[in-house]
Protein backbone atom coordinates (compact mmCIF):
# COMPACT_ATOMS: atom_id res chain seq x y z
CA UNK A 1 -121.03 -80.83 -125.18
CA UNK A 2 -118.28 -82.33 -123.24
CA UNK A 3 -117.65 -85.83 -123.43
CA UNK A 4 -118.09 -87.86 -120.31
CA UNK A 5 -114.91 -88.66 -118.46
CA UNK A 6 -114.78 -92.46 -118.84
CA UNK A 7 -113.55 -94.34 -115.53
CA UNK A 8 -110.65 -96.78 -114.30
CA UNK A 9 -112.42 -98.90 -112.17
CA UNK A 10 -110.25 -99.85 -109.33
CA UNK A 11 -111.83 -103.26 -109.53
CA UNK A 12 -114.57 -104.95 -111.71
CA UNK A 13 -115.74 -108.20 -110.06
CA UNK A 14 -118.29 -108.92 -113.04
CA UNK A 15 -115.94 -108.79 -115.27
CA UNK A 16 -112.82 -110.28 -113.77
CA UNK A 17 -115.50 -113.44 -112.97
CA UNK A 18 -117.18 -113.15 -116.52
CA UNK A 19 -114.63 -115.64 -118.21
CA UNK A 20 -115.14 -118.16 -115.80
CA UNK A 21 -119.25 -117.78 -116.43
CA UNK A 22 -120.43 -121.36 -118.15
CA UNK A 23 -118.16 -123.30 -115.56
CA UNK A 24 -119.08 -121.24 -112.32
CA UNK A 25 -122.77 -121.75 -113.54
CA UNK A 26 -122.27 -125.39 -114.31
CA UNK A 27 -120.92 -125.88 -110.76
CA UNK A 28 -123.81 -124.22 -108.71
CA UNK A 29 -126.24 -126.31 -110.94
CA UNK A 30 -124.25 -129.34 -110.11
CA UNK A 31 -124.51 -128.31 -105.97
CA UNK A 32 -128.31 -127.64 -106.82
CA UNK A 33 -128.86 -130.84 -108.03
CA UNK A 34 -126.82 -133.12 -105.83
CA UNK A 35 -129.64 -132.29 -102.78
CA UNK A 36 -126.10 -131.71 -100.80
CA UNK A 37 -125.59 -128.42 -99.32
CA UNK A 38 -123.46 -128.32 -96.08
CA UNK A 39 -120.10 -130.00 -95.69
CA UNK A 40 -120.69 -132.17 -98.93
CA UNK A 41 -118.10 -133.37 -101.84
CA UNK A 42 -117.42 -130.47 -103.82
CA UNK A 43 -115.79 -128.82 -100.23
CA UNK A 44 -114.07 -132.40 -100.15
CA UNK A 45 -112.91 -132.28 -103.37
CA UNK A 46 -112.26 -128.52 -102.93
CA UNK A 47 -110.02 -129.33 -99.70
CA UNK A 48 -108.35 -132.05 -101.44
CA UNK A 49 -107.43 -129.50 -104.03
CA UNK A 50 -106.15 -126.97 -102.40
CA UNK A 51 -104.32 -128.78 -100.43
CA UNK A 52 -102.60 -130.32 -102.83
CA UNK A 53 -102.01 -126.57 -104.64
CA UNK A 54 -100.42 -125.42 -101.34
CA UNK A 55 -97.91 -128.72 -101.18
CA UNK A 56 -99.73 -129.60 -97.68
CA UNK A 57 -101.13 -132.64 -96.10
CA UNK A 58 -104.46 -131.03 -94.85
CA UNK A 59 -107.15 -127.88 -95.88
CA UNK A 60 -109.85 -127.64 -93.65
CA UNK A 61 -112.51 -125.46 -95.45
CA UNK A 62 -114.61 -122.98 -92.95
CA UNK A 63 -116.63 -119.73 -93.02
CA UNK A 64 -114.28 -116.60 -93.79
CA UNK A 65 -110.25 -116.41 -93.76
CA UNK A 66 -110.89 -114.22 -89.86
CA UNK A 67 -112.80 -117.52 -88.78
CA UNK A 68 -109.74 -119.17 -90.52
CA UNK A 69 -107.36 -117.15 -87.93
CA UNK A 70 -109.35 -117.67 -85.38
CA UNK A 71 -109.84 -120.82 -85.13
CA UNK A 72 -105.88 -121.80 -85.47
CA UNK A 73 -104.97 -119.52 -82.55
CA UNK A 74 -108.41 -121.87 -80.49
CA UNK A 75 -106.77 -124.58 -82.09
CA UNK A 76 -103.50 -124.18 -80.77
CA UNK A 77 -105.36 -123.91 -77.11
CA UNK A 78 -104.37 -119.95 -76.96
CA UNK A 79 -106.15 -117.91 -74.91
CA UNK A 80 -105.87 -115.53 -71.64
CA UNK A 81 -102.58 -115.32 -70.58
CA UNK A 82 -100.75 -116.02 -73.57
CA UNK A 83 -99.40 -113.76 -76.11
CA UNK A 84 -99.28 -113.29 -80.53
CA UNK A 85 -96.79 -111.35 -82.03
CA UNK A 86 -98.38 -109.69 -85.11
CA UNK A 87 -97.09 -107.14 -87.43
CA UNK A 88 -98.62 -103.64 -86.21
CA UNK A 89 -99.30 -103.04 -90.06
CA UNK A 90 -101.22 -105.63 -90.93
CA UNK A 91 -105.29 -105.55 -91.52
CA UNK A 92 -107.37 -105.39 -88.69
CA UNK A 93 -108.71 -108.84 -88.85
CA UNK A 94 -105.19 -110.35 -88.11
CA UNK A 95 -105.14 -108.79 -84.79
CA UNK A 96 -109.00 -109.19 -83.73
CA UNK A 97 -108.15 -112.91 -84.08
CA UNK A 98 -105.74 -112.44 -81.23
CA UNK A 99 -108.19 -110.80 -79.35
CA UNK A 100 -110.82 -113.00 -80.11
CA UNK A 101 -109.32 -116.26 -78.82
CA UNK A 102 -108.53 -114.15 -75.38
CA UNK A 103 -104.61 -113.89 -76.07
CA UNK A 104 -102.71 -110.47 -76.32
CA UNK A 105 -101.89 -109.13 -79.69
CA UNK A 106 -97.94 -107.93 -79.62
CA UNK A 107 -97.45 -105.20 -82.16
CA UNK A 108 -94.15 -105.75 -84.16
CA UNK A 109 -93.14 -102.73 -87.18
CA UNK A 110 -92.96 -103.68 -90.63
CA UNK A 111 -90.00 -103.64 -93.01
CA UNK A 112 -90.48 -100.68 -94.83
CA UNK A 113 -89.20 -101.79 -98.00
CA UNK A 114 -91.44 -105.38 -98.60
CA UNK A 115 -94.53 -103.46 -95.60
CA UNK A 116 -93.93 -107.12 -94.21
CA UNK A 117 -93.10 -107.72 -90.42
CA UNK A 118 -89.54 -107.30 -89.66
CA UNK A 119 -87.89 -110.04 -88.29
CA UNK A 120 -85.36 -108.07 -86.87
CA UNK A 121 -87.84 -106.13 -84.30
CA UNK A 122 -89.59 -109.74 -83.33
CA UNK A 123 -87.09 -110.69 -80.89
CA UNK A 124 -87.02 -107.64 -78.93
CA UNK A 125 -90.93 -108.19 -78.17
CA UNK A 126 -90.62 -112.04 -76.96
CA UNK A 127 -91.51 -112.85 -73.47
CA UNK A 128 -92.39 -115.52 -71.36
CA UNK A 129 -95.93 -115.65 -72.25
CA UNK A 130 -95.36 -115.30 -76.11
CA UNK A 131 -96.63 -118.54 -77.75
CA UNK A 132 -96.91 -117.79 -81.47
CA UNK A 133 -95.74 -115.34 -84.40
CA UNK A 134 -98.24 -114.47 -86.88
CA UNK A 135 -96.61 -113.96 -90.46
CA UNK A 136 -98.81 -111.82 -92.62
CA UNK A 137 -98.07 -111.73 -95.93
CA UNK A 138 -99.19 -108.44 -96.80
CA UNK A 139 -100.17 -108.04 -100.43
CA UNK A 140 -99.12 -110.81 -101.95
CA UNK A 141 -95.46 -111.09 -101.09
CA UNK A 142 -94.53 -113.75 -98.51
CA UNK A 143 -92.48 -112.91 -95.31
CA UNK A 144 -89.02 -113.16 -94.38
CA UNK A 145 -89.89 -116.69 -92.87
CA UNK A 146 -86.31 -118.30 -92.58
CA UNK A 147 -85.43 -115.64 -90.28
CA UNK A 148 -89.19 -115.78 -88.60
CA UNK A 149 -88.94 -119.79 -87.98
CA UNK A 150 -85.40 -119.62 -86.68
CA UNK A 151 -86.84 -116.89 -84.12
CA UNK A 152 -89.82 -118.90 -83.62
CA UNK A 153 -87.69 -122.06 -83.28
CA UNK A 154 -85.14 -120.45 -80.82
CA UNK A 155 -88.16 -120.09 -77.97
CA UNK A 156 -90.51 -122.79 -79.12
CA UNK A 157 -93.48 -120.44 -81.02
CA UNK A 158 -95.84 -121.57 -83.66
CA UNK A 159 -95.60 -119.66 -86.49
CA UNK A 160 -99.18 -119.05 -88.17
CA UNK A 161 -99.12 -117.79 -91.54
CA UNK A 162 -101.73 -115.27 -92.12
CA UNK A 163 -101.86 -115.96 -96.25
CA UNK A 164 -105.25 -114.18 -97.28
CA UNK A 165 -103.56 -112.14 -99.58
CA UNK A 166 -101.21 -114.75 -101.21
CA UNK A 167 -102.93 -117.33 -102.55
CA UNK A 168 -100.00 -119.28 -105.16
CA UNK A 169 -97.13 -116.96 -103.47
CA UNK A 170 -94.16 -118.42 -103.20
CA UNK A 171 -91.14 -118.24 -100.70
CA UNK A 172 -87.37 -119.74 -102.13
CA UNK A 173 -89.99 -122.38 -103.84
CA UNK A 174 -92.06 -123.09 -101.37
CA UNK A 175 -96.14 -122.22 -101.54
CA UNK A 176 -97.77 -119.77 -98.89
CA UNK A 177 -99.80 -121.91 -97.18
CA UNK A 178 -97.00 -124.41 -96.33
CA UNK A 179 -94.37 -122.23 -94.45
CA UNK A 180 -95.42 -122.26 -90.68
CA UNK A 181 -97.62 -124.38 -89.02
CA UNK A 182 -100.61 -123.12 -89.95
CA UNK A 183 -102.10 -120.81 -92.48
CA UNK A 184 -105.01 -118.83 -93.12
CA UNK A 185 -106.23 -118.42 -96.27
CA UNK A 186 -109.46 -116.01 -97.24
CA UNK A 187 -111.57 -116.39 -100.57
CA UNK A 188 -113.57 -112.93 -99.81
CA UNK A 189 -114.23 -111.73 -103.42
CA UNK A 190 -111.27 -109.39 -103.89
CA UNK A 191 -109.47 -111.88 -103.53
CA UNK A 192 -106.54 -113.20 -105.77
CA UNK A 193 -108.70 -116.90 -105.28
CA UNK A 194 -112.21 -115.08 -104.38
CA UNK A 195 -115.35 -116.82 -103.90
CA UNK A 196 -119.08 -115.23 -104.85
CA UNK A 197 -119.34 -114.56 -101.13
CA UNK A 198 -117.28 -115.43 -98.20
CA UNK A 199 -115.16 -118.31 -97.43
CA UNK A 200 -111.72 -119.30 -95.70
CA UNK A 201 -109.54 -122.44 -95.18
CA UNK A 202 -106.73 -123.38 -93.44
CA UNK A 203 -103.98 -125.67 -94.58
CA UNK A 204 -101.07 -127.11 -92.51
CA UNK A 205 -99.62 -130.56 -91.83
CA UNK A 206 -99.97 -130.68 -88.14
CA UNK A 207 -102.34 -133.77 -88.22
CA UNK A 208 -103.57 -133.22 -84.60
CA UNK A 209 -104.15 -129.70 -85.48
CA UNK A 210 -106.51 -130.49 -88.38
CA UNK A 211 -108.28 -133.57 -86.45
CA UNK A 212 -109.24 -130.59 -83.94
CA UNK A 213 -109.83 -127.83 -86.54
CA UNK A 214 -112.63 -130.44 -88.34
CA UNK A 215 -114.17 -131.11 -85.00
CA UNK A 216 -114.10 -126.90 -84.11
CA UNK A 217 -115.42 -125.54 -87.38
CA UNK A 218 -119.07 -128.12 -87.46
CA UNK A 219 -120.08 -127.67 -83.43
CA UNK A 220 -117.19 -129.64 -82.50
CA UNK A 221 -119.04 -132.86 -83.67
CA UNK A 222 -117.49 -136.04 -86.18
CA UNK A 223 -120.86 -137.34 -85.99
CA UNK A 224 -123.82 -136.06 -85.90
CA UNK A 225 -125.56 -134.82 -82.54
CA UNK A 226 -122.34 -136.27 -81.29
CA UNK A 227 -119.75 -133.16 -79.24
CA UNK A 228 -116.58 -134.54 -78.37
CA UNK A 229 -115.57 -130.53 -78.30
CA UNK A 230 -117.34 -126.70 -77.47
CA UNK A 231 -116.84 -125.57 -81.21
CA UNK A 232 -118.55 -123.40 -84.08
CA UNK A 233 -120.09 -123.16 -87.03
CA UNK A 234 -117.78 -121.98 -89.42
CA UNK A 235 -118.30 -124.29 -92.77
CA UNK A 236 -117.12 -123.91 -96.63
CA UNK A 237 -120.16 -123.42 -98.16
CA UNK A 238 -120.92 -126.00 -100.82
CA UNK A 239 -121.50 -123.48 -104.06
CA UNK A 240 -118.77 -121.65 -103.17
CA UNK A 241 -116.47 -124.66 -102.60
CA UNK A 242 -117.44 -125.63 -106.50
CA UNK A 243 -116.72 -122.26 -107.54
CA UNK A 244 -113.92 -121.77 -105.88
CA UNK A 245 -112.87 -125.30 -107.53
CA UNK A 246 -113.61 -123.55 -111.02
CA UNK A 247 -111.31 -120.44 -110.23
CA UNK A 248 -108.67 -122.34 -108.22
CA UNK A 249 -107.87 -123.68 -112.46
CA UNK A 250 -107.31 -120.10 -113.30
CA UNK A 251 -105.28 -118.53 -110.24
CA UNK A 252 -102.08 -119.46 -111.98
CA UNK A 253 -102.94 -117.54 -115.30
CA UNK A 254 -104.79 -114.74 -113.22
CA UNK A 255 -101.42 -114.28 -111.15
CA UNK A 256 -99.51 -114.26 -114.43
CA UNK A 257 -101.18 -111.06 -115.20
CA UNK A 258 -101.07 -109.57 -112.32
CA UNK A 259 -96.84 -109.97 -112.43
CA UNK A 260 -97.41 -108.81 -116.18
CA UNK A 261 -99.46 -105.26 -115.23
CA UNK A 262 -96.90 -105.26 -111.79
CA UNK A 263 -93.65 -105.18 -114.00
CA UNK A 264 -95.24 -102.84 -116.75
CA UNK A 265 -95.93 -100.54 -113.60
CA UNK A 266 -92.51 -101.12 -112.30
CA UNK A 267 -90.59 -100.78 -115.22
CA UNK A 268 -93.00 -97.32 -117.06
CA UNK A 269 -93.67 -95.17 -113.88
CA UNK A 270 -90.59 -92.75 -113.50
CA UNK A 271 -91.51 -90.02 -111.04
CA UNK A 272 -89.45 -89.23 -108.17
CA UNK A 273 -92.72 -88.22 -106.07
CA UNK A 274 -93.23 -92.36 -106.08
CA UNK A 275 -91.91 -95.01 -104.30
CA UNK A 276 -92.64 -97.71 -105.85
CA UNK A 277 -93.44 -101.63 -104.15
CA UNK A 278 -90.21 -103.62 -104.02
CA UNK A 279 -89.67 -107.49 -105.37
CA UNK A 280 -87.66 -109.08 -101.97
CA UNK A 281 -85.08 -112.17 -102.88
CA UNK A 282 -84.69 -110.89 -106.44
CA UNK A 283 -87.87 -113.36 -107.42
CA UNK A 284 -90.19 -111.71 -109.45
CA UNK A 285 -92.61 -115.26 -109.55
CA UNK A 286 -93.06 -115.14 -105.91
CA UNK A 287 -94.73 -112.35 -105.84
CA UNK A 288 -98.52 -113.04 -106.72
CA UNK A 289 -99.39 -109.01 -106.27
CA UNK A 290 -103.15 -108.82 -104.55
CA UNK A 291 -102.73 -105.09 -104.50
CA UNK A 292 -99.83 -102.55 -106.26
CA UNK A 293 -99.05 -100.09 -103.35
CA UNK A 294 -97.13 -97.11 -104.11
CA UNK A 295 -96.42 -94.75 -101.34
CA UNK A 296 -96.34 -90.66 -102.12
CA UNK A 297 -95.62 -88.10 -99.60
CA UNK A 298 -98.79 -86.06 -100.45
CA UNK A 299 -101.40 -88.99 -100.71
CA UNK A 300 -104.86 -87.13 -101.08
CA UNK A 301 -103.44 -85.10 -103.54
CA UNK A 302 -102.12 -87.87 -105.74
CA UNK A 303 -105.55 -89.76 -105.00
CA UNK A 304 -107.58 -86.83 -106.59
CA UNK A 305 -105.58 -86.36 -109.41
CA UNK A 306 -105.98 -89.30 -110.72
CA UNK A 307 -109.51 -89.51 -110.06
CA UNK A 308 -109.85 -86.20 -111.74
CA UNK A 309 -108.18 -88.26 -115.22
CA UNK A 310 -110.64 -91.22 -114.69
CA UNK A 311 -108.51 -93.42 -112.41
CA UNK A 312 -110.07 -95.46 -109.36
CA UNK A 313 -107.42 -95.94 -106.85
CA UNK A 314 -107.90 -97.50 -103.27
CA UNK A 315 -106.01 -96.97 -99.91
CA UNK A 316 -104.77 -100.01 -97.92
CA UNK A 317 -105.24 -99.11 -95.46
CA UNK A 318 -105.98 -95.44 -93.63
CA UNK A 319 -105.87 -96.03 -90.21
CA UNK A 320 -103.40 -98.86 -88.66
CA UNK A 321 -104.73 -101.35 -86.10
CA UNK A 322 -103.03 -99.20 -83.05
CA UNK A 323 -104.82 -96.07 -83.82
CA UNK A 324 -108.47 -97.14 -84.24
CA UNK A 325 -111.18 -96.39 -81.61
CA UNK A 326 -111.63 -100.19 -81.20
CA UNK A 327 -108.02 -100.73 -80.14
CA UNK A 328 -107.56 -97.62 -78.07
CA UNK A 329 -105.66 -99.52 -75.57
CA UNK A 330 -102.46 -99.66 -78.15
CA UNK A 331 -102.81 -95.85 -79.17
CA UNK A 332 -100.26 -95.18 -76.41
CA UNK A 333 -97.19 -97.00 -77.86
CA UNK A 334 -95.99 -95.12 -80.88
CA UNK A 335 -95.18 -97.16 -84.24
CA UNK A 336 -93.68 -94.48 -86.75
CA UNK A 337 -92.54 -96.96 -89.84
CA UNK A 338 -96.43 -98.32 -89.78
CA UNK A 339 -97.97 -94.80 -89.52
CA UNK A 340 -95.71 -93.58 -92.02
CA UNK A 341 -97.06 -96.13 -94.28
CA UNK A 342 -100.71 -95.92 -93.39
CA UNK A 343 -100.08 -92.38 -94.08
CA UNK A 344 -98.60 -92.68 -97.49
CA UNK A 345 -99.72 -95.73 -99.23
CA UNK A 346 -102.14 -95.91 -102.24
CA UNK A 347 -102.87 -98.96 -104.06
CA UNK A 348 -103.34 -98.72 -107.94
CA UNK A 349 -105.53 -101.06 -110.00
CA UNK A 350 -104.08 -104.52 -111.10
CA UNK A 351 -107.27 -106.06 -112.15
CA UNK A 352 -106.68 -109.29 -114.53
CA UNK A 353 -109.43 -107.59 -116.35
CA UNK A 354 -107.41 -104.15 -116.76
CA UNK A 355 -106.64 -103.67 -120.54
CA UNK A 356 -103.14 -102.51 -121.79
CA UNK A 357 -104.61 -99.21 -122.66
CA UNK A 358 -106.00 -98.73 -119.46
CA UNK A 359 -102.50 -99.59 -118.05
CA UNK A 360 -100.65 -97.46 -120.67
CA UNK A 361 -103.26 -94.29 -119.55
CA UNK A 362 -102.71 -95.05 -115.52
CA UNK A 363 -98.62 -94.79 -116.16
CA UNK A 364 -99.03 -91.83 -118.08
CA UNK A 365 -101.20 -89.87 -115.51
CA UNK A 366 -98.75 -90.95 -112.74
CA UNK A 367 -95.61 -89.46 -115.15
CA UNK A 368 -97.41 -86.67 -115.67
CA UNK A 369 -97.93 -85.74 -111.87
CA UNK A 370 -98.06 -83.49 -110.99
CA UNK A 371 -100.06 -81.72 -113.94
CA UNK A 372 -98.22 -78.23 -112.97
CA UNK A 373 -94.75 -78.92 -112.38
């Protein structure tokens, strides 16, 4: 009888959350019994926190990191009329924010090398109805945003950091988070900072912003029954503000091995077929690595190997933003650096709770592809 083929997950939430167990427990039990559920001190203390992690004056907690976006472009005023420069490879979400809010989404490439936004291409695309850039730092690794802010500067945009992905990234010492104006952050549970459910904040130092952003995210009220604006509902929940103050202790560590399984990868995988993810600035601590993305000329291929030897892998992300039914209106303007890379990227596991055997086994199947040459 053959033995069953035993599998690489890609990712295993229950076990990457096991360590924190007692303490996560401990803090819903504490929500439980305070009788406080909406808006109440563990998202205070959890703002206060984060804030503090992210080297910013303000963190306003709300419902999910797209309400996040959202809510800074509403923030800002933006609407009809007025036009966001986002990268064109970026996750959905970043551009239905735009679109949300009323204003125009401007598709900008990417850098091939760091799949961030190319601030060489943003100028090109500014016009007089261009109000903001929108900085995603894709996987983990911050932006170019010197250049970015001296653009953005030069014509008087906002720059809006879209950070879900880089929770504890850093750029030339500075914290994603605290590099624009404004920044989105996401806690969905993939995250390198992921709640037990959904969840967002934003952080900035614009104190007029965050006065607004407050009012915006609880029905534009202060005070109960009181509207001094037309806002939303779009609130940290309380347990997931305490657990998120539980795991907010371990992101350093948790990044730690992420860099630790990134440079192992980095350093092991020699195959000419892959192109391995590149470290910009020569700083291999900014990096905080929310997904390993490789990119192979013959992607499905690659994929089913390795699923053939027992290894999960993922693909961020299949389709770009300018080629899905729901943007159809983009599909006419050609973007070949982003389709190249939606066509070619596949992201490998770099779970903290990935053993070095597992690790050792997912290099060796990669070096060994592919299995007839």
């Amino acid at each position: 009888m053959s033995s069953i083929l035993k599998m690489i997950r890609f990712l295993d939430l229950k076990k990457v959350n096991r360590r924190y167990s007692r303490e996560i427990q401990s803090a819903v039990k504490r929500v439980i019994d305070s009788g406080s559920y909406i808006l109440g001190e563990e998202v205070l203390a959890f703002e206060n926190e984060f804030a503090n992690y992210c080297g910013v004056k303000y963190c306003i907690g709300v419902g999910c990191g797209f309400d996040a976006l959202e809510l800074i472009l509403c923030g800002y005023g933006f609407g009809p009329g007025d036009e966001i420069i986002v990268p064109a490879n970026t996750f959905i979400a970043s551009i239905l924010a735009v679109t949300y809010c009323g204003a125009t989404p401007v598709l900008v490439e990417p850098d091939l090398s760091s799949f961030n936004i190319d601030p060489a291409r943003i100028e090109e695309k500014i016009t007089p109805k261009t109000k903001a850039v929108m900085a995603v730092h894709l996987y983990g690794q911050c932006a170019d945003m010197n250049r970015i802010i001296t653009i953005a500067r030069r014509y008087n945009l906002k720059v809006i950091e879209d950070a879900a992905q880089a929770h504890g990234a850093k750029y030339f010492g500075k914290a994603a988070g605290s590099l624009g104006d404004a920044a989105a952050f996401s806690f969905y549970p993939v995250k390198n900072l992921g709640a037990l459910g959904d969840g967002g904040a934003i952080t900035t130092n614009d104190a007029k912003l965050a006065s607004k952003l407050f009012l915006l995210r609880n029905f534009g009220s202060q005070e109960k029954y009181v509207h001094e604006i037309k806002g939303v509902n779009s609130r940290l929940d309380e347990i997931q503000a305490a657990i998120l103050r539980v795991k907010l202790h371990g992101l350093d560590a948790e990044n730690d091995e992420r860099r630790a399984i990134s440079a192992y990868y980095r350093s092991h995988i020699k195959n000419n077929l892959i192109e391995l993810p590149q470290v910009m600035n020569g700083d291999e601590r900014s990096h905080v690595w929310h997904q390993f993305v490789i990119r192979t000329p013959n992607r499905s291929h690659l994929q089913e190997y390795l699923l053939s030897n027992g290894i999960q892998t993922m693909i961020h992300y299949p389709i770009p933003p300018h080629k899905q039914k729901a943007y159809r209106e983009l599909s006419r303007t050609r973007f070949p650096i982003t389709e190249k890379i939606h066509r070619e990227v596949l992201s490998l596991s770099l779970s903290p709770a990935l053993t070095k055997k597992e690790v050792v086994k997912i290099v060796s199947a990669l070096n060994e592809y592919p299995p007839n040459k």
